[in-house]
C-alpha atoms as a PDB file:
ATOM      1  CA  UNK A   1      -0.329   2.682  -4.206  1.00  0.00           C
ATOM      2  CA  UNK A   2      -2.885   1.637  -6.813  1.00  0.00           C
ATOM      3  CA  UNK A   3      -6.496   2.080  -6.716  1.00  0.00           C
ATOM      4  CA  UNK A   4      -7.334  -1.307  -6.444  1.00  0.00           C
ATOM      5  CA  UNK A   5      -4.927  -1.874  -3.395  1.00  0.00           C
ATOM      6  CA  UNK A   6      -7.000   0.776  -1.676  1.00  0.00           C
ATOM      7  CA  UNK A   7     -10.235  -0.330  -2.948  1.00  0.00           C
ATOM      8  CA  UNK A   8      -9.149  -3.813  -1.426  1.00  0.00           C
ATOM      9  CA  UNK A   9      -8.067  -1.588   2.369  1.00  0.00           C
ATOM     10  CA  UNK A  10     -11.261   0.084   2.208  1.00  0.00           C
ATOM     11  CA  UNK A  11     -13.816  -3.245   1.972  1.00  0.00           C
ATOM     12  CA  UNK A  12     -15.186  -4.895   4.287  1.00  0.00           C
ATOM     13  CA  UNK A  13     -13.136  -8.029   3.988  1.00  0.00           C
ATOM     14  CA  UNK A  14     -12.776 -10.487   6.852  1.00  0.00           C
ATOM     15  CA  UNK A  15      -8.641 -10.073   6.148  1.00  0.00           C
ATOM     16  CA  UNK A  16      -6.249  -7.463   4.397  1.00  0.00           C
ATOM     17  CA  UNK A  17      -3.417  -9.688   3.166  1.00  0.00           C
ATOM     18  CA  UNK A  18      -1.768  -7.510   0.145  1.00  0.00           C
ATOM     19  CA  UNK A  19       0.872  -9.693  -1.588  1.00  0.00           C
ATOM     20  CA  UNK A  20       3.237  -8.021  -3.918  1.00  0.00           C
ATOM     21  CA  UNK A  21       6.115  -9.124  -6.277  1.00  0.00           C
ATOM     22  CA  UNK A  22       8.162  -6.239  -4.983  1.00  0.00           C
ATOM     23  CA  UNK A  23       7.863  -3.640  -2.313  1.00  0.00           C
ATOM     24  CA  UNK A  24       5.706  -0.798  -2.753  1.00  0.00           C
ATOM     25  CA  UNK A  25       7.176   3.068  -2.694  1.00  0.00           C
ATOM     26  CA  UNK A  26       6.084   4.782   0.795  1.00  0.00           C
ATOM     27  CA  UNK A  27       6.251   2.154   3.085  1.00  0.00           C
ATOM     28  CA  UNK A  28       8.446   0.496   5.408  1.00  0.00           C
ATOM     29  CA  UNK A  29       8.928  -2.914   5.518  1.00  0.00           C
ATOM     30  CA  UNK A  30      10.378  -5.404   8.170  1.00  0.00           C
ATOM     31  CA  UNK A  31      12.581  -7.950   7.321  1.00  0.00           C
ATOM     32  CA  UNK A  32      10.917 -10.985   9.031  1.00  0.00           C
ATOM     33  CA  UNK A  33      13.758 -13.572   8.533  1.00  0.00           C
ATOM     34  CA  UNK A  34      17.365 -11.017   9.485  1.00  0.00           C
ATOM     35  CA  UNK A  35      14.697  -9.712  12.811  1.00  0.00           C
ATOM     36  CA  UNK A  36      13.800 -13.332  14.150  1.00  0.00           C
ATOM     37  CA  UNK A  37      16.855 -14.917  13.183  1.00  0.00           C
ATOM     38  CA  UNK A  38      18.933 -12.135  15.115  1.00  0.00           C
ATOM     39  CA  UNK A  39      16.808 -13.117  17.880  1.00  0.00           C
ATOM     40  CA  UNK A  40      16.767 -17.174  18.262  1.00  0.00           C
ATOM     41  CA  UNK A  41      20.715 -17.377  16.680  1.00  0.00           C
ATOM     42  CA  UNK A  42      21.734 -17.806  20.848  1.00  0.00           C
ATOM     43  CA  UNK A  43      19.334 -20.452  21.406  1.00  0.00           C
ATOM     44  CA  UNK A  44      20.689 -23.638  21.617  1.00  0.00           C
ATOM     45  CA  UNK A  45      18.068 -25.146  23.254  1.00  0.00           C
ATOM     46  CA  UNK A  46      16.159 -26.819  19.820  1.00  0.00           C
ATOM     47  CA  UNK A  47      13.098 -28.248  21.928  1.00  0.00           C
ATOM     48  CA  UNK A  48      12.370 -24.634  23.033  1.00  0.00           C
ATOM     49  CA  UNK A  49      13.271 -23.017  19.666  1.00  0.00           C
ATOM     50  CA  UNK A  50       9.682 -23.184  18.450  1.00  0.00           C
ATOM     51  CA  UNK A  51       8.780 -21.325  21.635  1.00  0.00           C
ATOM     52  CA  UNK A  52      11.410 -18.473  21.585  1.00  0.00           C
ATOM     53  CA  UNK A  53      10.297 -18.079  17.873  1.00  0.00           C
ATOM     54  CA  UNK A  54       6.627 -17.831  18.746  1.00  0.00           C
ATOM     55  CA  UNK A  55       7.549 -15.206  21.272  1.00  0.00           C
ATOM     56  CA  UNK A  56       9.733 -13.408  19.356  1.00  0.00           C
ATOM     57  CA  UNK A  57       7.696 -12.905  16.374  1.00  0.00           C
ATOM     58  CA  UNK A  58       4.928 -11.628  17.925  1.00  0.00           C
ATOM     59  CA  UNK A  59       6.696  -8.597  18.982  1.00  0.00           C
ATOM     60  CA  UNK A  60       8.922  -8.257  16.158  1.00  0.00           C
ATOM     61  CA  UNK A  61       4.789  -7.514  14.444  1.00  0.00           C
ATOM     62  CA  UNK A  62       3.902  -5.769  17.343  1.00  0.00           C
ATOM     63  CA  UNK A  63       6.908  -3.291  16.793  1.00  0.00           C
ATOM     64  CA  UNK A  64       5.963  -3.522  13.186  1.00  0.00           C
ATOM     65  CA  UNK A  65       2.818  -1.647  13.024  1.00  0.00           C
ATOM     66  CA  UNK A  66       3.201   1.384  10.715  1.00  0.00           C
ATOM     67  CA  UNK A  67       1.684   4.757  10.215  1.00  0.00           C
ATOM     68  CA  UNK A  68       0.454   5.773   6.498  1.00  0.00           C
ATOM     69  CA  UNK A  69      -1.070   8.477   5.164  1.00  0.00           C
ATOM     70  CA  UNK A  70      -3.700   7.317   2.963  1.00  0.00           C
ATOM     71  CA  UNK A  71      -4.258   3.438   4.782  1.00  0.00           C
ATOM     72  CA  UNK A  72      -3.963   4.653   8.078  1.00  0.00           C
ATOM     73  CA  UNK A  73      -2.033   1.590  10.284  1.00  0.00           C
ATOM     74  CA  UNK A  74      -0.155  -0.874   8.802  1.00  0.00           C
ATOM     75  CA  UNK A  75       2.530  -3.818   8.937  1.00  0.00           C
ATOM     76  CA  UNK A  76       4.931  -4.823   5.666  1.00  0.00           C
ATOM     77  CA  UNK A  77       7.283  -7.438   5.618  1.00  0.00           C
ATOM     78  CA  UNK A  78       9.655  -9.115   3.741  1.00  0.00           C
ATOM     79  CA  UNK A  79      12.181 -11.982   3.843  1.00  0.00           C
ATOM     80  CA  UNK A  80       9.390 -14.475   5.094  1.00  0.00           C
ATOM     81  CA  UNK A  81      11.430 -17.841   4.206  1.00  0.00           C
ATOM     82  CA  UNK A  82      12.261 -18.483   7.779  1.00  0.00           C
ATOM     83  CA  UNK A  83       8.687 -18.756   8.668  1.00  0.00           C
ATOM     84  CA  UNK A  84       8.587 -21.695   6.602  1.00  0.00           C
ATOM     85  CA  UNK A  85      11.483 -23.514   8.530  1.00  0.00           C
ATOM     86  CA  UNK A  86       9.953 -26.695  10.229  1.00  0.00           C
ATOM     87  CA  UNK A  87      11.886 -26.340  13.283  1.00  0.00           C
ATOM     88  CA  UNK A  88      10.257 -23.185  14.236  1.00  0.00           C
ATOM     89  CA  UNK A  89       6.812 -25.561  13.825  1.00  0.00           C
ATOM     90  CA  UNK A  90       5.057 -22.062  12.917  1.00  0.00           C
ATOM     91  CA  UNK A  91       1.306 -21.971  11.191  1.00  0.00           C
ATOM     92  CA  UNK A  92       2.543 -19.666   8.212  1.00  0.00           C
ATOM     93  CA  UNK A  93      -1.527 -19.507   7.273  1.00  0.00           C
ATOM     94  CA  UNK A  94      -2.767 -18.935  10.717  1.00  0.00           C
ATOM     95  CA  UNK A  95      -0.091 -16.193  10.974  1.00  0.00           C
ATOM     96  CA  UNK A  96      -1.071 -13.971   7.806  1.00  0.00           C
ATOM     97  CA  UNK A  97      -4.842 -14.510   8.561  1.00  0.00           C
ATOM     98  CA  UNK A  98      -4.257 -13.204  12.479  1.00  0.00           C
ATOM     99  CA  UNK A  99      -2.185 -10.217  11.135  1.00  0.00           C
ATOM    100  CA  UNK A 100      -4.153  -9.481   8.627  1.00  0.00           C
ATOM    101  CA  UNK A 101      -7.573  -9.460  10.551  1.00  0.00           C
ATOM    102  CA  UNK A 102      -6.856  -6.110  12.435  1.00  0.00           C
ATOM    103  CA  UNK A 103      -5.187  -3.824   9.789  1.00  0.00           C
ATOM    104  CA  UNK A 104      -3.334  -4.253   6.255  1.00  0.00           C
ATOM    105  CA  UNK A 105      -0.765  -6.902   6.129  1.00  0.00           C
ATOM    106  CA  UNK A 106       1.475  -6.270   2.729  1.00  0.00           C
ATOM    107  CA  UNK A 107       3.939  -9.332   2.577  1.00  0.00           C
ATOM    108  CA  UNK A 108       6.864  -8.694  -0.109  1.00  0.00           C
ATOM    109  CA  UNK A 109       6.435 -12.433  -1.779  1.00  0.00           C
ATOM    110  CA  UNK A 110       9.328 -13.224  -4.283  1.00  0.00           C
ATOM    111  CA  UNK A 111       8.025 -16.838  -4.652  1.00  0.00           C
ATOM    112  CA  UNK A 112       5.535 -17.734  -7.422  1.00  0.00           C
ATOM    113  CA  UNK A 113       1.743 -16.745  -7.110  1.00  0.00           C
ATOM    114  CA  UNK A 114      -0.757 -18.851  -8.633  1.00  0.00           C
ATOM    115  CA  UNK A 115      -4.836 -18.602  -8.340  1.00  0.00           C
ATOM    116  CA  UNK A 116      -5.032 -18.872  -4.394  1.00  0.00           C
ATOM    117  CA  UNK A 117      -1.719 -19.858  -3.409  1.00  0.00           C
ATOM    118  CA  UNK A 118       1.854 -18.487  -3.095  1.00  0.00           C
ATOM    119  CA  UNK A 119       4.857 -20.919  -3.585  1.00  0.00           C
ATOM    120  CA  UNK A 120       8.522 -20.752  -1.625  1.00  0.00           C
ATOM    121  CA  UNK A 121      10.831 -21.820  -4.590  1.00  0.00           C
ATOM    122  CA  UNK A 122       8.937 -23.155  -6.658  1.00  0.00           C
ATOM    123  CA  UNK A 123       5.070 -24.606  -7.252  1.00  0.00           C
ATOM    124  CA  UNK A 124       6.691 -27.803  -8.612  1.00  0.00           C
ATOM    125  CA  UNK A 125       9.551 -27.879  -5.782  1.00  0.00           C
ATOM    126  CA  UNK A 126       8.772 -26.133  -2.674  1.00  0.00           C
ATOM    127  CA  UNK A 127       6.619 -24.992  -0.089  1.00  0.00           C
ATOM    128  CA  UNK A 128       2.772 -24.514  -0.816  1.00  0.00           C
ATOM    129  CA  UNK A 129       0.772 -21.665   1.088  1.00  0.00           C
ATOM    130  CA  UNK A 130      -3.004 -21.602   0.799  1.00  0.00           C
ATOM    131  CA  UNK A 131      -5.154 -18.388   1.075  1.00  0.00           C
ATOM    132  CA  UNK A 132      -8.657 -19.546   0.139  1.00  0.00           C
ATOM    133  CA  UNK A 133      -9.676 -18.775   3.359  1.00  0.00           C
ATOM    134  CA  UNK A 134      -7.785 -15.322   3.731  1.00  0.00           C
ATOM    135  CA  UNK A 135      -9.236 -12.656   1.982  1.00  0.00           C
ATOM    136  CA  UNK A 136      -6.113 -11.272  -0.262  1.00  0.00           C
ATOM    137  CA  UNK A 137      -5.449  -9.462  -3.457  1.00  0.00           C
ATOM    138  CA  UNK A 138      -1.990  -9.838  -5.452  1.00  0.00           C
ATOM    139  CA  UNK A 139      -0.666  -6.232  -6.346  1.00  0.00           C
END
């Protein structure tokens, strides 16, 4: 883990929302979309889907939180493109800054990263995430 990633832990930011290109050596990382999709794939129901998914991700995080070494508790994940599906009607901003408020959030972001914002696909074709108001670093 680099310097400035624990730098970043070790502030006194508002939010710990660590985005990285690729997963980071020494810790374990959920994967978001196989965990909730295993879970809502029997619901038929699609006017309670957004419900069920609600529900569902907040203890798939729950049973997320990690133990580390150096940063003490933790959650990683990975796989975060079903967050952005608009059936699930989920808050994909409100959700990093809640998880990140109350210990280190590291999110395994393949998408493209530019100034404050990540992209899904692409920043010309895609899905556009806003941090400005999360405090985040890009490792």
């Amino acid at each position: 883990m680099t310097k400035a990633i624990h730098e970043f832990i070790g502030s006194g930011s508002r939010h710990k929302l660590i985005v990285c290109p690729s997963e980071l050596d020494g810790l374990s990382y959920t994967d978001i979309g196989k965990s909730l999709s295993l879970k809502i794939k029997s619901e038929s129901t699609a006017s309670k889907i957004s419900l069920i998914a609600q529900s569902e991700l907040e203890k798939i995080m729950n049973d997320s939180l990690r133990e580390h070494s150096e940063i003490r508790e933790y959650i990683a994940i990975k796989n975060l493109g079903i967050l952005l599906e608009p059936n699930l009607k989920l808050d994909i901003t409100a959700f990093f800054s809640r998880y990140s408020a109350s210990n280190p959030l590291f999110i395994h972001w393949e998408g493209d990263m530019k100034r404050n914002k990540l992209h899904f696909l692409t920043a010309e074709n895609g899905v556009t995430i806003n941090l400005d108001n999360i405090s985040h670093i890009i490792a």
